[in-house]
C-alpha atoms as a PDB file:
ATOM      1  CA  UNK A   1     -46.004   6.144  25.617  1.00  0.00           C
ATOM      2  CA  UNK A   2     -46.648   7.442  29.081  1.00  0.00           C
ATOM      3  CA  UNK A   3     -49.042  10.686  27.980  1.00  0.00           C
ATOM      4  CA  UNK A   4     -46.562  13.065  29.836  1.00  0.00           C
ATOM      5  CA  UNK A   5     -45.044  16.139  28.408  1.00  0.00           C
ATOM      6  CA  UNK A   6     -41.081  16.494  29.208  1.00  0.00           C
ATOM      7  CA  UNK A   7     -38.642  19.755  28.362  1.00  0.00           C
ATOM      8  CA  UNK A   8     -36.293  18.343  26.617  1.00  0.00           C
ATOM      9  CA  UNK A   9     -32.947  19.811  27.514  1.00  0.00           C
ATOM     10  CA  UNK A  10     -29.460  18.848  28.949  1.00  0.00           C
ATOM     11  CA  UNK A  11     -28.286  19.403  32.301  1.00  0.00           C
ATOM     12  CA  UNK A  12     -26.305  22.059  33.467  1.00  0.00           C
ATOM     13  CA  UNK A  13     -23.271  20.049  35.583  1.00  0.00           C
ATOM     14  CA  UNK A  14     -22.953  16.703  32.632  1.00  0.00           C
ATOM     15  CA  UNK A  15     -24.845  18.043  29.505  1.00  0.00           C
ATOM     16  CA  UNK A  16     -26.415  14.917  29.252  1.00  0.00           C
ATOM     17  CA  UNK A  17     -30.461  14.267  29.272  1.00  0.00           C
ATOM     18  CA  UNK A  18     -31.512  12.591  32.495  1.00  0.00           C
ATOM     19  CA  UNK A  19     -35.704  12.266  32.360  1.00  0.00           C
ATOM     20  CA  UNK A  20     -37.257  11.547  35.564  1.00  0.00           C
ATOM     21  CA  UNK A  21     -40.691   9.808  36.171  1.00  0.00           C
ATOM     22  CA  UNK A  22     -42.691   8.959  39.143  1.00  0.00           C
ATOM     23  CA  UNK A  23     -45.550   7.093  40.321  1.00  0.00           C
ATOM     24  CA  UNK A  24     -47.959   6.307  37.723  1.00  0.00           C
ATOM     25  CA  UNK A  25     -45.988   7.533  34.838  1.00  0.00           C
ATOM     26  CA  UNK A  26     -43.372   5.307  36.135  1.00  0.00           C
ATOM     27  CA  UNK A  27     -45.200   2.310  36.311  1.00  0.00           C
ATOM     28  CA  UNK A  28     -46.776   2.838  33.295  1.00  0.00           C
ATOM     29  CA  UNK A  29     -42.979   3.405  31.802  1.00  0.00           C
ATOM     30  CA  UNK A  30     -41.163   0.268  33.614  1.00  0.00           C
ATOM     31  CA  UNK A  31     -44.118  -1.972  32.305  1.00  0.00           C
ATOM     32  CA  UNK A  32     -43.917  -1.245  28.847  1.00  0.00           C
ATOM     33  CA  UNK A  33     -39.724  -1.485  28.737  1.00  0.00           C
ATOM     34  CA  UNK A  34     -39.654  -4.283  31.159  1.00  0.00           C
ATOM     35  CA  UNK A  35     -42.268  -6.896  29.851  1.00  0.00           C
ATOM     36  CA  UNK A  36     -41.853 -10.383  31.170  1.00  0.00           C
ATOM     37  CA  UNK A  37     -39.584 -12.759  29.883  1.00  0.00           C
ATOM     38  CA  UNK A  38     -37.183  -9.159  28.533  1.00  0.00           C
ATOM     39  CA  UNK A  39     -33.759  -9.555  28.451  1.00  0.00           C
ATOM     40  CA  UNK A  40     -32.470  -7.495  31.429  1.00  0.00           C
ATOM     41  CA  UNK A  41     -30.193  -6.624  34.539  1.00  0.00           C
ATOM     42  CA  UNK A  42     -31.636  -8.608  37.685  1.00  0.00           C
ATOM     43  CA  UNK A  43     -30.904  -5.343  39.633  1.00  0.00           C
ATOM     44  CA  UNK A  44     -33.264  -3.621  37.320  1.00  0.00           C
ATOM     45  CA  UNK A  45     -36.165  -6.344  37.213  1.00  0.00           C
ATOM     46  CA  UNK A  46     -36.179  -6.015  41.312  1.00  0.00           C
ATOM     47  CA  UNK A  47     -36.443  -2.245  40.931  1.00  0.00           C
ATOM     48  CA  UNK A  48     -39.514  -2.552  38.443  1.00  0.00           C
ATOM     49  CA  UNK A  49     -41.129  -5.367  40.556  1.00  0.00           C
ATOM     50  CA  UNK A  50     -40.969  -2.756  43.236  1.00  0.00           C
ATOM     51  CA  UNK A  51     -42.087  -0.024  41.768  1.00  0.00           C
ATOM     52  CA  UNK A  52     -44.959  -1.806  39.789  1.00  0.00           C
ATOM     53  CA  UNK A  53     -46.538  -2.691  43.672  1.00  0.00           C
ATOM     54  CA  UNK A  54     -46.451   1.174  45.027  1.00  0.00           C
ATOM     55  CA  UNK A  55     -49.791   2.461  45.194  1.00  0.00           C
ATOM     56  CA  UNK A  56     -50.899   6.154  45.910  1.00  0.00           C
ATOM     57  CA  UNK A  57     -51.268   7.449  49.547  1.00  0.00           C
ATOM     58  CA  UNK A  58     -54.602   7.822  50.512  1.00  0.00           C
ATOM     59  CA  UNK A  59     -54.090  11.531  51.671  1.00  0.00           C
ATOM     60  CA  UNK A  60     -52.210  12.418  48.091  1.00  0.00           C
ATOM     61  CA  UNK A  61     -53.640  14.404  45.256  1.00  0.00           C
ATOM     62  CA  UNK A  62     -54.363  13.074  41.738  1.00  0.00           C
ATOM     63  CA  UNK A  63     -51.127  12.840  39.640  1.00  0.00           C
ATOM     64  CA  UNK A  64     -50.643  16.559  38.033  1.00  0.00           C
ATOM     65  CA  UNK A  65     -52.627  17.398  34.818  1.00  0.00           C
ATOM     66  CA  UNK A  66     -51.271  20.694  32.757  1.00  0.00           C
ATOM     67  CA  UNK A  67     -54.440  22.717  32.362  1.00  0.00           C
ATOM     68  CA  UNK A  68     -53.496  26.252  30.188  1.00  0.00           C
ATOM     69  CA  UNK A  69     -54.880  29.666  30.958  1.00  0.00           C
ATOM     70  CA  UNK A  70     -57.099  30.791  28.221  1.00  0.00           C
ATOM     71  CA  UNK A  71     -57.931  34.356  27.645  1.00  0.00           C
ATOM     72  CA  UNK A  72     -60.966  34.554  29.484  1.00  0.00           C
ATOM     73  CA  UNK A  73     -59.475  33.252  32.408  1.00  0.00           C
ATOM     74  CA  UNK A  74     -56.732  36.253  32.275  1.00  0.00           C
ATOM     75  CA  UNK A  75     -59.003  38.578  32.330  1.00  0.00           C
ATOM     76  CA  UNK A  76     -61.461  37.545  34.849  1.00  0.00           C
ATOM     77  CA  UNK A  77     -58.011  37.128  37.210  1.00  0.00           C
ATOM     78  CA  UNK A  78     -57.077  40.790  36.385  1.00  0.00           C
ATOM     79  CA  UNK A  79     -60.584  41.816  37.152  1.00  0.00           C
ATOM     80  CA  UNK A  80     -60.728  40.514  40.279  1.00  0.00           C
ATOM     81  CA  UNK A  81     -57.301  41.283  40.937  1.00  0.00           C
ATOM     82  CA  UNK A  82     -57.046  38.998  44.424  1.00  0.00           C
ATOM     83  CA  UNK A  83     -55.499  35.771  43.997  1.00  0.00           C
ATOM     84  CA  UNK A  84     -57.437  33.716  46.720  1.00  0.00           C
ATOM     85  CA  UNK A  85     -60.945  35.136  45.174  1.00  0.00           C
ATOM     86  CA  UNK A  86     -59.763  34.338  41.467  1.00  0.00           C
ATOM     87  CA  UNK A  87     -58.912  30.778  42.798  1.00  0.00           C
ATOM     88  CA  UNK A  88     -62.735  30.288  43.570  1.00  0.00           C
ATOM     89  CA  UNK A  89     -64.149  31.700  40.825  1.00  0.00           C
ATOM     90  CA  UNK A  90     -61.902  29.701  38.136  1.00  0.00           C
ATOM     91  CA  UNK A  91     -61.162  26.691  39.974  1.00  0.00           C
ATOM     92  CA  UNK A  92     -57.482  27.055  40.410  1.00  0.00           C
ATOM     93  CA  UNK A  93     -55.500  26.785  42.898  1.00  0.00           C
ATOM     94  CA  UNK A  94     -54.359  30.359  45.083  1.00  0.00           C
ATOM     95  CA  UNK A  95     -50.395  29.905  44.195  1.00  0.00           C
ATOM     96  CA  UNK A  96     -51.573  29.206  40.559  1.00  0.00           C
ATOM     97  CA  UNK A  97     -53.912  32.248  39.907  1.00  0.00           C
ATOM     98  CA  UNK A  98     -50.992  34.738  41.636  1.00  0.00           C
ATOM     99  CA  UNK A  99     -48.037  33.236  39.963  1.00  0.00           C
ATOM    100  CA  UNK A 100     -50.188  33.818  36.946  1.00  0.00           C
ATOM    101  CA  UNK A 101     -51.268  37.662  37.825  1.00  0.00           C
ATOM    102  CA  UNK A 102     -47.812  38.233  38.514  1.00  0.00           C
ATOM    103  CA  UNK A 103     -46.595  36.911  35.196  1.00  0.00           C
ATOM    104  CA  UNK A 104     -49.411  38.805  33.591  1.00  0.00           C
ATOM    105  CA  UNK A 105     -48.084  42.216  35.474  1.00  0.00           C
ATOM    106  CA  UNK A 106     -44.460  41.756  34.594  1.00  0.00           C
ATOM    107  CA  UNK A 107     -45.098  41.039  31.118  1.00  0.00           C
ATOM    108  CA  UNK A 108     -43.602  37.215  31.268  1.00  0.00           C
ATOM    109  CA  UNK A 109     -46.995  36.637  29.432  1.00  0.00           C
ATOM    110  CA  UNK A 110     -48.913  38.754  27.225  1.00  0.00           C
ATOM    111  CA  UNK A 111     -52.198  40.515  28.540  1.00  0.00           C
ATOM    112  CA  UNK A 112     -55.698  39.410  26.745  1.00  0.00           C
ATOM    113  CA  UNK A 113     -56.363  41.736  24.075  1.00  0.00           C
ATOM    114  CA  UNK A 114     -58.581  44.748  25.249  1.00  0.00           C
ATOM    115  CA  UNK A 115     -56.691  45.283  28.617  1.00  0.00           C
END
């Protein structure tokens, strides 16, 4: 409904599912289950009409969009072997490229065939 991917799994202290959204998603979420005219709590109709009028801060990045590291992006980063240059060259940010080299040297992710 929302275009966001979750991990589905219980938590720890309840084993129970509790799925959190935010901003956009949220809006997008509290639109489509409260509609106007629904059935529901008037507690929870004054929480959507509040959330529905929050806007982004100026000064705040673009809502997070998953982008996956392909092969040839593995082994330019092991190539060039310094997070902050990597980050230019692939367009990444400099805590994504060397969270990713480090996964790549401790074998939490498989290294591109031919390396």
């Amino acid at each position: 409904m929302t275009g966001a991917e979750r991990n589905v799994k219980r938590n720890t202290r309840d084993d129970i599912y509790n799925i959190f959204y935010s901003m956009e998603l949220a809006q997008r979420l509290a639109a489509d289950l409260y509609y106007p005219g629904c059935l529901s709590l008037e507690r929870k109709r004054a929480a959507v009409n509040s959330l529905a009028t929050w806007e982004r801060p100026a000064g705040m990045r673009a809502a997070y969009t998953q982008r996956r590291w392909s092969t040839q992006e593995d082994r330019v980063l092991l190539q060039i072997n310094n997070p902050a240059a990597a980050a230019d060259e692939l367009g990444r940010t400099v805590m994504s490229c060397g969270l990713r080299l480090w996964r790549l040297r401790t074998g939490q992710v498989p290294m591109p065939s031919g390396q």
